[in-house]
PDB file of N, CA and C in Angstrom:
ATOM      1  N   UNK A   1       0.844  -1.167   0.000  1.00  0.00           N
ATOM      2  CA  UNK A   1       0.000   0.000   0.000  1.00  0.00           C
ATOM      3  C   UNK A   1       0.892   1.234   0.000  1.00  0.00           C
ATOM      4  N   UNK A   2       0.659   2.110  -0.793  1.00  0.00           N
ATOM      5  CA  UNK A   2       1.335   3.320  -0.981  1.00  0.00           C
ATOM      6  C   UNK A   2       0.697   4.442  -0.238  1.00  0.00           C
ATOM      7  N   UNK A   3       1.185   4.811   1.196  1.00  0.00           N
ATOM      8  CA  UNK A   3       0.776   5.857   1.803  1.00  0.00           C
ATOM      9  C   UNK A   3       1.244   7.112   2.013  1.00  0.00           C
ATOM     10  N   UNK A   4       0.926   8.225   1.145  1.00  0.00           N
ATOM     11  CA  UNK A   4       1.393   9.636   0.793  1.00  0.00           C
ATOM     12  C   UNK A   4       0.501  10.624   1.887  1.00  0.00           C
ATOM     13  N   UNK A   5       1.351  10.378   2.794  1.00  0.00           N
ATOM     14  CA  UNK A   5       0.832  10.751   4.292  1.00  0.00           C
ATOM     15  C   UNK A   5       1.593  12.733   4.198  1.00  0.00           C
ATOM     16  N   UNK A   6       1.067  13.464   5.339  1.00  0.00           N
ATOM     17  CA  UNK A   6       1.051  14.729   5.355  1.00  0.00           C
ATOM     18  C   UNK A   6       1.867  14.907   7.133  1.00  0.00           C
ATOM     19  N   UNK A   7       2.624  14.757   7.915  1.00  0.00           N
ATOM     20  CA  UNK A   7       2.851  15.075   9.009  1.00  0.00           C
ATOM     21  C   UNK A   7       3.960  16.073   9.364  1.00  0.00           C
ATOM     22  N   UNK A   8       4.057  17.115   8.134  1.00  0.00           N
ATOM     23  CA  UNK A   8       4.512  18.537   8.851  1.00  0.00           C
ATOM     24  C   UNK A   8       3.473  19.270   7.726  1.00  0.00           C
ATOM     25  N   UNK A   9       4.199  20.444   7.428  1.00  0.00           N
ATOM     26  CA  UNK A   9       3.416  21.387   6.507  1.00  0.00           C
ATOM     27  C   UNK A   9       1.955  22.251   7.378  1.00  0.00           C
ATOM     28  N   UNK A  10       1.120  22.839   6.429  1.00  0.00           N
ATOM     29  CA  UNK A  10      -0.280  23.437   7.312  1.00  0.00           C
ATOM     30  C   UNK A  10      -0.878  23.068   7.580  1.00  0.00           C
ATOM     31  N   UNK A  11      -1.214  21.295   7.353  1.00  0.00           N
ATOM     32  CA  UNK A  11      -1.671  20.489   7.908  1.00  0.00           C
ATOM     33  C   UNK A  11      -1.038  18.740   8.342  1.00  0.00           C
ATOM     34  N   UNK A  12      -0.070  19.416   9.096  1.00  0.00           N
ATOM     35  CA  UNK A  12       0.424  18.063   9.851  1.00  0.00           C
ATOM     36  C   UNK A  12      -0.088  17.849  10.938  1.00  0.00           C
ATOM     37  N   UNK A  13      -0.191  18.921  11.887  1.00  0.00           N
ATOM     38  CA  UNK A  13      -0.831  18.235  13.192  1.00  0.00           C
ATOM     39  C   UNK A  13      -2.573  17.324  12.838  1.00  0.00           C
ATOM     40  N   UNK A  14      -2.694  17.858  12.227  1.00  0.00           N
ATOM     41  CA  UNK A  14      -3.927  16.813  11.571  1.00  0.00           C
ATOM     42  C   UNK A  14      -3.503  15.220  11.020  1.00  0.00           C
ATOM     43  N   UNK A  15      -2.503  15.787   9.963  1.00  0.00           N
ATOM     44  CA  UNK A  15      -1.962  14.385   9.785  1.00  0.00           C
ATOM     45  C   UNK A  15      -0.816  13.329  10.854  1.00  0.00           C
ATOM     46  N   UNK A  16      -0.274  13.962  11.703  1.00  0.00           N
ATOM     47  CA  UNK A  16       0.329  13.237  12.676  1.00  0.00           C
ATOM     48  C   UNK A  16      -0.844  12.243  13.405  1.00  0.00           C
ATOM     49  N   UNK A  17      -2.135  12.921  13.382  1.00  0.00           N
ATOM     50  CA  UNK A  17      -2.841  12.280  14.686  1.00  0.00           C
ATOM     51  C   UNK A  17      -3.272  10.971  13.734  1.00  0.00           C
ATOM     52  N   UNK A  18      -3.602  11.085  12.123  1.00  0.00           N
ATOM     53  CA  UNK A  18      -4.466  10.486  11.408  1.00  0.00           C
ATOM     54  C   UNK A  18      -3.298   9.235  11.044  1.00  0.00           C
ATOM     55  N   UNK A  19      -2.376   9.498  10.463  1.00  0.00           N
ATOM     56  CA  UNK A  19      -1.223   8.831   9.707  1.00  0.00           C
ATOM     57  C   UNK A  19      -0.619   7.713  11.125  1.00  0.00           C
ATOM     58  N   UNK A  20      -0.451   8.366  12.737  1.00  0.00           N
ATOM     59  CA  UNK A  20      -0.026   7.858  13.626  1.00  0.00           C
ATOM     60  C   UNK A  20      -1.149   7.117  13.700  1.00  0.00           C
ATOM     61  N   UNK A  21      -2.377   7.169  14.111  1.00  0.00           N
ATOM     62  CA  UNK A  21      -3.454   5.912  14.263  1.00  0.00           C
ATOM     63  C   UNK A  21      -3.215   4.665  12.739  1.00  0.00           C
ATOM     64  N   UNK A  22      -3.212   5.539  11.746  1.00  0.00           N
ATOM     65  CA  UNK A  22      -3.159   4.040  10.829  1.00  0.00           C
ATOM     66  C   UNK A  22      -2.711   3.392  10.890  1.00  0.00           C
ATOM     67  N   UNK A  23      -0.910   4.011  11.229  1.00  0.00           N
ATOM     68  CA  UNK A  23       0.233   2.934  10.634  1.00  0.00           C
ATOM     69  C   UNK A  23      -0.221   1.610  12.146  1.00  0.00           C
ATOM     70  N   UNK A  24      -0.861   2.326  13.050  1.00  0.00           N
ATOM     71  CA  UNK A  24      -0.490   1.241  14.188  1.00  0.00           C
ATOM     72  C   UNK A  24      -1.688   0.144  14.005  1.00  0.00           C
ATOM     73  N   UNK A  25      -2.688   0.926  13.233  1.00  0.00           N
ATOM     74  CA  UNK A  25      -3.964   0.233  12.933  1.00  0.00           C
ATOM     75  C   UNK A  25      -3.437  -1.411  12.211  1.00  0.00           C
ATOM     76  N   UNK A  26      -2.952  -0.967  10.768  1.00  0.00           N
ATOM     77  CA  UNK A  26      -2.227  -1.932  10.077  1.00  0.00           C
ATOM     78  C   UNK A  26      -1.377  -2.852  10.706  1.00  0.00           C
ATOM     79  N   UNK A  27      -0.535  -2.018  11.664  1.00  0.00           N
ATOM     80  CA  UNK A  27       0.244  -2.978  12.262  1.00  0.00           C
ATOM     81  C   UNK A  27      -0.769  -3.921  13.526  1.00  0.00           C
ATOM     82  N   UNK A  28      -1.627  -3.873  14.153  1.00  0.00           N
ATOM     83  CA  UNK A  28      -2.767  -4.283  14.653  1.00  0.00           C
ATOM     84  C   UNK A  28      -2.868  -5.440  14.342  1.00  0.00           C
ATOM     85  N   UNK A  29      -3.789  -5.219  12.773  1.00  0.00           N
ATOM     86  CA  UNK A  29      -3.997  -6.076  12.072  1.00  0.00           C
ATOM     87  C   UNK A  29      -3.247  -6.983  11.576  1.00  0.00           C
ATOM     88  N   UNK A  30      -1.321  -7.005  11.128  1.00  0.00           N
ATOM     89  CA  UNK A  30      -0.366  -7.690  11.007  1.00  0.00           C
ATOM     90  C   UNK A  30      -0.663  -8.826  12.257  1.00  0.00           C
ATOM     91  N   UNK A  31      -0.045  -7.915  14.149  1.00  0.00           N
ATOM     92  CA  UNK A  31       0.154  -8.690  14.614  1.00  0.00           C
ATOM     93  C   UNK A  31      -1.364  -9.591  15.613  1.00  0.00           C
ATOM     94  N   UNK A  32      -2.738  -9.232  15.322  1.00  0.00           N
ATOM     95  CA  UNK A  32      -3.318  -9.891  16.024  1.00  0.00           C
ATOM     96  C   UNK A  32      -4.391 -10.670  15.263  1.00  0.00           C
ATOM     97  N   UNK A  33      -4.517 -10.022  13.694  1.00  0.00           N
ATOM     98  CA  UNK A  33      -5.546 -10.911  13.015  1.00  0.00           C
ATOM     99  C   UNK A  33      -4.359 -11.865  11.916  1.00  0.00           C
ATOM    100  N   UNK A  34      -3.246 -11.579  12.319  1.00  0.00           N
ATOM    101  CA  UNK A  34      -2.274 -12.264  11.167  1.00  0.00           C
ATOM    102  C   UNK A  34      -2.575 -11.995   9.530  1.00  0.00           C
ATOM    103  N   UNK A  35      -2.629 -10.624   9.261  1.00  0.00           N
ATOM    104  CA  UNK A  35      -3.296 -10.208   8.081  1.00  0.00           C
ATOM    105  C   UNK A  35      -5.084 -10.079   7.694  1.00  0.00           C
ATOM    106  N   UNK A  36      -5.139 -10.210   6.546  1.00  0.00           N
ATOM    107  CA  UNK A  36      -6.023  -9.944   6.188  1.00  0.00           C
ATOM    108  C   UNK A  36      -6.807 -11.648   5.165  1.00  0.00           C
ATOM    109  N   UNK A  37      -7.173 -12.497   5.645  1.00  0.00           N
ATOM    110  CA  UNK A  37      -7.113 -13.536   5.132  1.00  0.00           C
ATOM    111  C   UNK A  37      -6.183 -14.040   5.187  1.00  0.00           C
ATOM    112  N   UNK A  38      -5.212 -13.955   6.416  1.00  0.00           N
ATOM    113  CA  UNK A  38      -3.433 -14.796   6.378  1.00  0.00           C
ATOM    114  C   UNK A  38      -2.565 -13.941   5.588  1.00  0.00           C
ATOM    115  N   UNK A  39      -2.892 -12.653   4.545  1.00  0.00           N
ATOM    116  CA  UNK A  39      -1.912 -12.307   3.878  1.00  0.00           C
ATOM    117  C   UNK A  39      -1.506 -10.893   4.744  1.00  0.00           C
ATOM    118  N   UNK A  40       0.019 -11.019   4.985  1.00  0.00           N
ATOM    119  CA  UNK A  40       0.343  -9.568   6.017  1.00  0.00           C
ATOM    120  C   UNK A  40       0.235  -8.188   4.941  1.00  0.00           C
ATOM    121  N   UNK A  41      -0.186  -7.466   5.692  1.00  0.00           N
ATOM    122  CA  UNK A  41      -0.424  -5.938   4.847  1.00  0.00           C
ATOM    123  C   UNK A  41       0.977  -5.427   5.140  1.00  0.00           C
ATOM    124  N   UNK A  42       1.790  -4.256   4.092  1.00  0.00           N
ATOM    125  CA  UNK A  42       2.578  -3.776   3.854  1.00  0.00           C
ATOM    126  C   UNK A  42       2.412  -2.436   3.282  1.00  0.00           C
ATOM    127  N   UNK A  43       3.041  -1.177   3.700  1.00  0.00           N
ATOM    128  CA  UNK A  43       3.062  -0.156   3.040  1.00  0.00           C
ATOM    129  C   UNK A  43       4.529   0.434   3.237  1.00  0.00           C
ATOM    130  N   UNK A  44       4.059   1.842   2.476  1.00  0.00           N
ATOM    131  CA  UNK A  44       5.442   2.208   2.139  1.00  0.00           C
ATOM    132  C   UNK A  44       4.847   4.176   2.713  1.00  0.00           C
ATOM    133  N   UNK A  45       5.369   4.907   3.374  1.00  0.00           N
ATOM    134  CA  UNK A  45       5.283   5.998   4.004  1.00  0.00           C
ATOM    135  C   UNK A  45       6.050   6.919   2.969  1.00  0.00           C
ATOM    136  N   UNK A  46       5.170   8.083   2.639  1.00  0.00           N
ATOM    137  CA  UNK A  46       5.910   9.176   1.575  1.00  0.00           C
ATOM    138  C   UNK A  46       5.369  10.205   2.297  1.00  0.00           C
ATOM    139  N   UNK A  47       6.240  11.405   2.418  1.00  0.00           N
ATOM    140  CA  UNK A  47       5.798  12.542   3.292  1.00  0.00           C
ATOM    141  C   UNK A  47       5.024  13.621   1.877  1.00  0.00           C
ATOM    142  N   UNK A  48       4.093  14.136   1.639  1.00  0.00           N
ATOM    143  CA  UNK A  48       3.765  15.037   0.945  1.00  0.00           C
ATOM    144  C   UNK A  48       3.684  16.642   1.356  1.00  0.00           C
ATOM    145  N   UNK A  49       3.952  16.987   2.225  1.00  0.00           N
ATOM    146  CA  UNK A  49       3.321  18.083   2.841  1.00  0.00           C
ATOM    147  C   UNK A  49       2.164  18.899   3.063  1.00  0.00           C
ATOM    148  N   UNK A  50       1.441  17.982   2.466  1.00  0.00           N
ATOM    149  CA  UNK A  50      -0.010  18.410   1.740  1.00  0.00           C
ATOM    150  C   UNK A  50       0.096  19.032   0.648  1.00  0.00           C
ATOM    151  N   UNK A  51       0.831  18.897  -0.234  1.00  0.00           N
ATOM    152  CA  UNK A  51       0.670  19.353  -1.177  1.00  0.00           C
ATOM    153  C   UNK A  51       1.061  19.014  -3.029  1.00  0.00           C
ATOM    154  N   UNK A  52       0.121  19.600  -3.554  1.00  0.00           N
ATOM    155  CA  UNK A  52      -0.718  18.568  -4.883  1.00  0.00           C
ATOM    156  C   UNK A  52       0.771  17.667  -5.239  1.00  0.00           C
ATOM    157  N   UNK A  53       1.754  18.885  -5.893  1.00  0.00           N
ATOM    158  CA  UNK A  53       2.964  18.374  -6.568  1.00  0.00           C
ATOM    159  C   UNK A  53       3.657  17.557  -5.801  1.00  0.00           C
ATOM    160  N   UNK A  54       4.336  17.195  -4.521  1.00  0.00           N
ATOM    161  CA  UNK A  54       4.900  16.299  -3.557  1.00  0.00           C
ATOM    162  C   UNK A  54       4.094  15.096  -3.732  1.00  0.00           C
ATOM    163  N   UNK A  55       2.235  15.349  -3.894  1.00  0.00           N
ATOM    164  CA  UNK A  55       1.797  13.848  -3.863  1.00  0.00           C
ATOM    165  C   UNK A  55       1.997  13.031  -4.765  1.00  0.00           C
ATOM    166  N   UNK A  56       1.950  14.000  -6.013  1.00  0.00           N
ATOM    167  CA  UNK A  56       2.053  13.220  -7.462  1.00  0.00           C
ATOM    168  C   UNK A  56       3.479  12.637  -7.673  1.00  0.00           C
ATOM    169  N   UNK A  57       4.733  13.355  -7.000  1.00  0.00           N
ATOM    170  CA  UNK A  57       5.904  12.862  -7.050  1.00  0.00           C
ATOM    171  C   UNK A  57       6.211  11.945  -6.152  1.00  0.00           C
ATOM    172  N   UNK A  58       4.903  11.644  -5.161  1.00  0.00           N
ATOM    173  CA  UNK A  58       5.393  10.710  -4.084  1.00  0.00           C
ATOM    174  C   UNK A  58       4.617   9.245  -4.858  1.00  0.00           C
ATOM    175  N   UNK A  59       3.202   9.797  -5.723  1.00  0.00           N
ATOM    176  CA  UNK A  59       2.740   8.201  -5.803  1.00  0.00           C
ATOM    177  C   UNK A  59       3.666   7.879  -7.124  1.00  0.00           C
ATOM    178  N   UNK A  60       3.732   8.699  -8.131  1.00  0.00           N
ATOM    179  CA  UNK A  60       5.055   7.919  -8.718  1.00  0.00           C
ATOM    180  C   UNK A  60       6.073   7.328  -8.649  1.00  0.00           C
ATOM    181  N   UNK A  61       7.079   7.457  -7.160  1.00  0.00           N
ATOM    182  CA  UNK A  61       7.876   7.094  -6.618  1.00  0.00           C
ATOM    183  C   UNK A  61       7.501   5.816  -5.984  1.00  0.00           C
ATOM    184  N   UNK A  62       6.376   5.722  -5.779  1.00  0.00           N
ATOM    185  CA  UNK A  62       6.053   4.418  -4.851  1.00  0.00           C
ATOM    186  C   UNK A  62       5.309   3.517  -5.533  1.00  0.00           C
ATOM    187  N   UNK A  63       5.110   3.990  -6.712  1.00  0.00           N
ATOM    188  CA  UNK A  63       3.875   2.862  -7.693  1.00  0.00           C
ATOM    189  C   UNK A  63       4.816   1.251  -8.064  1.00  0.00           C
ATOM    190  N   UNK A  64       5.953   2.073  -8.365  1.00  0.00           N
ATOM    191  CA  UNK A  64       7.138   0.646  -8.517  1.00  0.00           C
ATOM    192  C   UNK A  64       7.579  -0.352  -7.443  1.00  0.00           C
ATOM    193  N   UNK A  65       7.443   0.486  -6.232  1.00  0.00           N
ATOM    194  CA  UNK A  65       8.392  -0.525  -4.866  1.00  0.00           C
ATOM    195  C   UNK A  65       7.593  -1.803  -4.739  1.00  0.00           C
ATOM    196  N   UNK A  66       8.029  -2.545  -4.117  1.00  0.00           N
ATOM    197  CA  UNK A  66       7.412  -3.855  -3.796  1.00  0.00           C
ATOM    198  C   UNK A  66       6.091  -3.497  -2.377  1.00  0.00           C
ATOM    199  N   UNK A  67       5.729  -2.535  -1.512  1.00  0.00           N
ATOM    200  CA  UNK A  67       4.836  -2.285  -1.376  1.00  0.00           C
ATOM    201  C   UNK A  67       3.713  -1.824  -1.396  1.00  0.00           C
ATOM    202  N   UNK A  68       3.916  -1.001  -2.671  1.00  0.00           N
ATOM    203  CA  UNK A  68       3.137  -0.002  -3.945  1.00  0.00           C
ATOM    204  C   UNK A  68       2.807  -0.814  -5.632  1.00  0.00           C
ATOM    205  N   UNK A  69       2.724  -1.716  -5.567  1.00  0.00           N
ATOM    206  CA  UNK A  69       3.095  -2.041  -6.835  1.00  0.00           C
ATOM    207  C   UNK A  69       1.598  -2.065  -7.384  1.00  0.00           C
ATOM    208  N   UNK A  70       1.365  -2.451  -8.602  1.00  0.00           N
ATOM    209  CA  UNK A  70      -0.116  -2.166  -9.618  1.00  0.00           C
ATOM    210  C   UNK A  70      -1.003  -3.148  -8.594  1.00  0.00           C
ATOM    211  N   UNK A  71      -2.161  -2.852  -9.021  1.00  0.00           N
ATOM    212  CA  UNK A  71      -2.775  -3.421  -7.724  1.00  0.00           C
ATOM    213  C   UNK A  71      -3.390  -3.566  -6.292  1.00  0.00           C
ATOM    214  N   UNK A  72      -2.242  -3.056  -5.830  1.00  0.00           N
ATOM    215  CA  UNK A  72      -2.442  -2.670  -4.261  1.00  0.00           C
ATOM    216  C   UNK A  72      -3.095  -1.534  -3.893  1.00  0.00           C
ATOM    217  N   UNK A  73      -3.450  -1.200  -2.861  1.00  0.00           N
ATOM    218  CA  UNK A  73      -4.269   0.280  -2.418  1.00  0.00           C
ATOM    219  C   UNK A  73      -3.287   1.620  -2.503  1.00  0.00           C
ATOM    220  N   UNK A  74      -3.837   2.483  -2.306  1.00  0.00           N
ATOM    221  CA  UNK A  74      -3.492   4.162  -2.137  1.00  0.00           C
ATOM    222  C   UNK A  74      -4.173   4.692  -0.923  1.00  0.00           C
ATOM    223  N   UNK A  75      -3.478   5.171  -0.324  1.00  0.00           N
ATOM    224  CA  UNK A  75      -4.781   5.742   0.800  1.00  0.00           C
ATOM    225  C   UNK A  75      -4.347   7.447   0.813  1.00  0.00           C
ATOM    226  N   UNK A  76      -4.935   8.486  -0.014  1.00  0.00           N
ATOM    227  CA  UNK A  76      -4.465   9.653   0.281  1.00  0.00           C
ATOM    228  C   UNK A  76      -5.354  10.652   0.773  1.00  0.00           C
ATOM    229  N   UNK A  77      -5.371  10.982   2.444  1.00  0.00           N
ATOM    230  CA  UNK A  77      -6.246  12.004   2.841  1.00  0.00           C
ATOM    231  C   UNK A  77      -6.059  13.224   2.606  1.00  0.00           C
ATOM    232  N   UNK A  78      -5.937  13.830   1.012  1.00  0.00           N
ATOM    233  CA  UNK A  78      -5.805  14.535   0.693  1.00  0.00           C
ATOM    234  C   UNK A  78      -6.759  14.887  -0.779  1.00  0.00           C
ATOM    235  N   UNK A  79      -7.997  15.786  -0.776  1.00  0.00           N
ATOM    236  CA  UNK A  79      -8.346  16.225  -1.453  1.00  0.00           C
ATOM    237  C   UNK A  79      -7.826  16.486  -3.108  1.00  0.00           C
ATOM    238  N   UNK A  80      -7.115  17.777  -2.808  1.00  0.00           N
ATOM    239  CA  UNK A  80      -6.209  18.119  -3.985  1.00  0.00           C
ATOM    240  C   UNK A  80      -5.359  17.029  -4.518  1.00  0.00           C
ATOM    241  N   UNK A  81      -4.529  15.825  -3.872  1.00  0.00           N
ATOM    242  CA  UNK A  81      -3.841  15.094  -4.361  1.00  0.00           C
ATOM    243  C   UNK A  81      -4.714  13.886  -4.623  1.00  0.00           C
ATOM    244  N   UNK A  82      -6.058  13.859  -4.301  1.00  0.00           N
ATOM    245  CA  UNK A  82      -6.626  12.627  -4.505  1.00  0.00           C
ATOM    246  C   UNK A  82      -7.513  13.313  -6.413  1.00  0.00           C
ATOM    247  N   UNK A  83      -7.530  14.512  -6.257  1.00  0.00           N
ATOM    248  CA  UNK A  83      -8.468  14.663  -7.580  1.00  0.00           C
ATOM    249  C   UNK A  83      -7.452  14.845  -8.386  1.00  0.00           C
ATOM    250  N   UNK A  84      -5.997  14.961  -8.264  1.00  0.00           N
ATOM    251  CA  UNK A  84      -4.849  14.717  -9.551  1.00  0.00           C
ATOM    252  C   UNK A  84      -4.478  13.430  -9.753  1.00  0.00           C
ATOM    253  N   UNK A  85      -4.485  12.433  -8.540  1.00  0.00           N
ATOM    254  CA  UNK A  85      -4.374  11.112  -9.230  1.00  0.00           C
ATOM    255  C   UNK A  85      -5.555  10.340  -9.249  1.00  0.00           C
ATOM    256  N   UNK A  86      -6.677  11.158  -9.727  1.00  0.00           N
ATOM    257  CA  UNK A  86      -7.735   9.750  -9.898  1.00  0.00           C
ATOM    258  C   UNK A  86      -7.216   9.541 -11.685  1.00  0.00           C
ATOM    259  N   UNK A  87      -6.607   9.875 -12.597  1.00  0.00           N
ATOM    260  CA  UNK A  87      -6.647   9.483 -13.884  1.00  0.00           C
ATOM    261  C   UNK A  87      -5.469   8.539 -13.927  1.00  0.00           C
ATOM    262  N   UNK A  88      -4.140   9.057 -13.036  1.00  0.00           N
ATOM    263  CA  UNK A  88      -3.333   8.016 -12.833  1.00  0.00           C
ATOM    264  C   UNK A  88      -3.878   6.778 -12.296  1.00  0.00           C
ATOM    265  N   UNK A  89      -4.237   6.897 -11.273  1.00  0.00           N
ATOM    266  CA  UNK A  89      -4.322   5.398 -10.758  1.00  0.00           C
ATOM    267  C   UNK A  89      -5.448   4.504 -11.530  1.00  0.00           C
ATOM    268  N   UNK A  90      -6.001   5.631 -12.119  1.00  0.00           N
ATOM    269  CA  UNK A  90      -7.441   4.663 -12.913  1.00  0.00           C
ATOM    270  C   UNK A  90      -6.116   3.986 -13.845  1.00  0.00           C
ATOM    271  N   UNK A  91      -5.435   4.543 -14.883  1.00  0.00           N
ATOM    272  CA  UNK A  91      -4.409   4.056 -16.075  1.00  0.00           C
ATOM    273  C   UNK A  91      -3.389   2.965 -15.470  1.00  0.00           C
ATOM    274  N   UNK A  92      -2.750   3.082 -14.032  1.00  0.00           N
ATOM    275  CA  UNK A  92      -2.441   2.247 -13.383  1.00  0.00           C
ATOM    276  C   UNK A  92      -2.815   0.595 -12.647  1.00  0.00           C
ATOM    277  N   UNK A  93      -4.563   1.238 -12.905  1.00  0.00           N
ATOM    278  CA  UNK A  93      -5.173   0.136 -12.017  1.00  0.00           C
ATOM    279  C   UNK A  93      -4.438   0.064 -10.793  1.00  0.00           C
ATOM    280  N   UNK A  94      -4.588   0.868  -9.580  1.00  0.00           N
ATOM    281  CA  UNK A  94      -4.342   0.945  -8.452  1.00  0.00           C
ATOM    282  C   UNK A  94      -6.039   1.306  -7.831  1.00  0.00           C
ATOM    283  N   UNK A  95      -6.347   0.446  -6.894  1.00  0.00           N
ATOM    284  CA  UNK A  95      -7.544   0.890  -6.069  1.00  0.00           C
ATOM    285  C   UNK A  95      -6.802   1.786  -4.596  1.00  0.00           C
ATOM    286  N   UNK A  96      -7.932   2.587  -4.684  1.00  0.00           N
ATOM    287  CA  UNK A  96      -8.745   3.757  -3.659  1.00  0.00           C
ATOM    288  C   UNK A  96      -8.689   3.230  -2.111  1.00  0.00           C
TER     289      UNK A  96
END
């Protein structure tokens, strides 16, 4: 999962509180349901600052890694960066 998270910039203290509950959420789910159907979840952390251009250079950067790859989720609580990559990830086939 490719997560183009926000925890400085004009809205980090928002994203510290949001990005800090997930990652532990996921990890939760790693260590007490043993994944998701047995398969362990994996992501990959990209700082954007909230902002449009950082996201688009962050999900490009992460579409290739082995925890981003075609396929896997995106999770971006970000408006502006979610309405510039809905045409990418549609051409990618990456789900939402």
């Amino acid at each position: 999962m490719a997560l183009p998270s926000y925890r400085v910039g004009p809205y980090g203290a928002n994203g510290q509180s949001f990005y800090g509950w997930f990652v532990d959420y996921l990890n939760y789910v790693n260590m007490k349901e043993g994944g998701i159907n047995g398969v362990k979840l994996s992501w990959e952390e990209c700082e954007t600052e909230y902002n449009n251009a950082n996201g688009v250079e962050c999900y490009e950067r992460l579409k290739g890694r082995s925890a981003a790859t075609k396929g896997s989720a995106i999770h971006v609580m970000s408006t502006g960066i979610s309405y510039v990559l809905v045409d990418k990830t549609a051409a990618d086939k990456v789900r939402w």
